[in-house]
Protein backbone atom coordinates (compact mmCIF):
# COMPACT_ATOMS: atom_id res chain seq x y z
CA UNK A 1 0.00 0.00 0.00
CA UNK A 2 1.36 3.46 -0.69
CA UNK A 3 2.14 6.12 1.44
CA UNK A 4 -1.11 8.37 1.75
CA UNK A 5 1.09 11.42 2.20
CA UNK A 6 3.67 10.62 -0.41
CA UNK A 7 0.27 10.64 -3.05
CA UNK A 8 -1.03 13.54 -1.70
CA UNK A 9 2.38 15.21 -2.55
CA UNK A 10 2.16 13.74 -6.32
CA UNK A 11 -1.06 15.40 -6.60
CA UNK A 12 -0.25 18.86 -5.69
CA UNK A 13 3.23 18.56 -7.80
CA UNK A 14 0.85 17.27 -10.40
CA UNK A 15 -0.55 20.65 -11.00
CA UNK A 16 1.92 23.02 -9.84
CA UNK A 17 0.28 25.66 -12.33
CA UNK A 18 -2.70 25.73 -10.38
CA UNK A 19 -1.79 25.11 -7.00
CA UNK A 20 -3.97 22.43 -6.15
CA UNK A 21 -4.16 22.54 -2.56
CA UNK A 22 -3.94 18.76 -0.01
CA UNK A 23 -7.53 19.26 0.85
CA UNK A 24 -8.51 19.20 -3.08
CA UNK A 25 -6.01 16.75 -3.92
CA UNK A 26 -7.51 14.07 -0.90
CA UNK A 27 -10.85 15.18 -2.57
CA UNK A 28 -9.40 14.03 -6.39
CA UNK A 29 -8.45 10.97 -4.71
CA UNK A 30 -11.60 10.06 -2.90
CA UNK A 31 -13.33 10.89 -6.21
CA UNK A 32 -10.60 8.32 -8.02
CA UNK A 33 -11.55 5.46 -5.57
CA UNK A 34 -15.46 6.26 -5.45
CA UNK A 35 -16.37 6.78 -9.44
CA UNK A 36 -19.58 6.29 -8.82
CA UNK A 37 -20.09 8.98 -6.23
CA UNK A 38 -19.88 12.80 -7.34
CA UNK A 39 -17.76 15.76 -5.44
CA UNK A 40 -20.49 18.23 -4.56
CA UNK A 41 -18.61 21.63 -4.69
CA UNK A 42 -18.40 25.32 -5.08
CA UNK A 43 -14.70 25.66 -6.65
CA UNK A 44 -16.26 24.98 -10.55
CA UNK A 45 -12.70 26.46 -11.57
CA UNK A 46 -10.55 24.17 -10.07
CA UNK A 47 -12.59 21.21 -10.63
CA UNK A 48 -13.61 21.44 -13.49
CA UNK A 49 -10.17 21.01 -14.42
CA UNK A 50 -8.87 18.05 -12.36
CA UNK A 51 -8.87 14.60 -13.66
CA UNK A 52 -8.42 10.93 -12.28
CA UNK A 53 -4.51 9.11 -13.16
CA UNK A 54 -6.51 8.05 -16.04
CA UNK A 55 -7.39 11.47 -17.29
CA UNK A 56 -11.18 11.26 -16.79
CA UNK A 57 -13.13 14.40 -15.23
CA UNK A 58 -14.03 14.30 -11.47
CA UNK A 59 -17.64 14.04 -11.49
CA UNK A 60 -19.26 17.26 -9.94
CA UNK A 61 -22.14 19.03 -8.49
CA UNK A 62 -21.86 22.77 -8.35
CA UNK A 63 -24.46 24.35 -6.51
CA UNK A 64 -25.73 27.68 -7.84
């Protein structure tokens, strides 16, 4: 099993041009393990643009 920290890290290096945060990056991660569940969020600029290792979007909710 892999160091939870150590892929929290590889996230946020992972988009250095957008300074993903650790909170969004455990979110992107969650959302990678639970496909079937959607991220219900307010930040529709920042996730809109994240993706999974595979490069698929992060399912969202943005509430008006």
């Amino acid at each position: 099993m892999r160091d939870t920290s150590l892929e929290l890290m590889e996230w946020v290096a992972g988009y250095g041009d957008r300074e993903m945060d650790v909170a969004d990056a455990r979110i992107v991660m969650m959302a990678e393990a639970n496909p079937g569940l959607r991220v219900l969020t307010v930040d529709r600029k920042d996730f809109s643009l994240y993706r999974t290792r595979r490069g698929k979007a992060i399912r969202c909710e943005f509430p008006p």
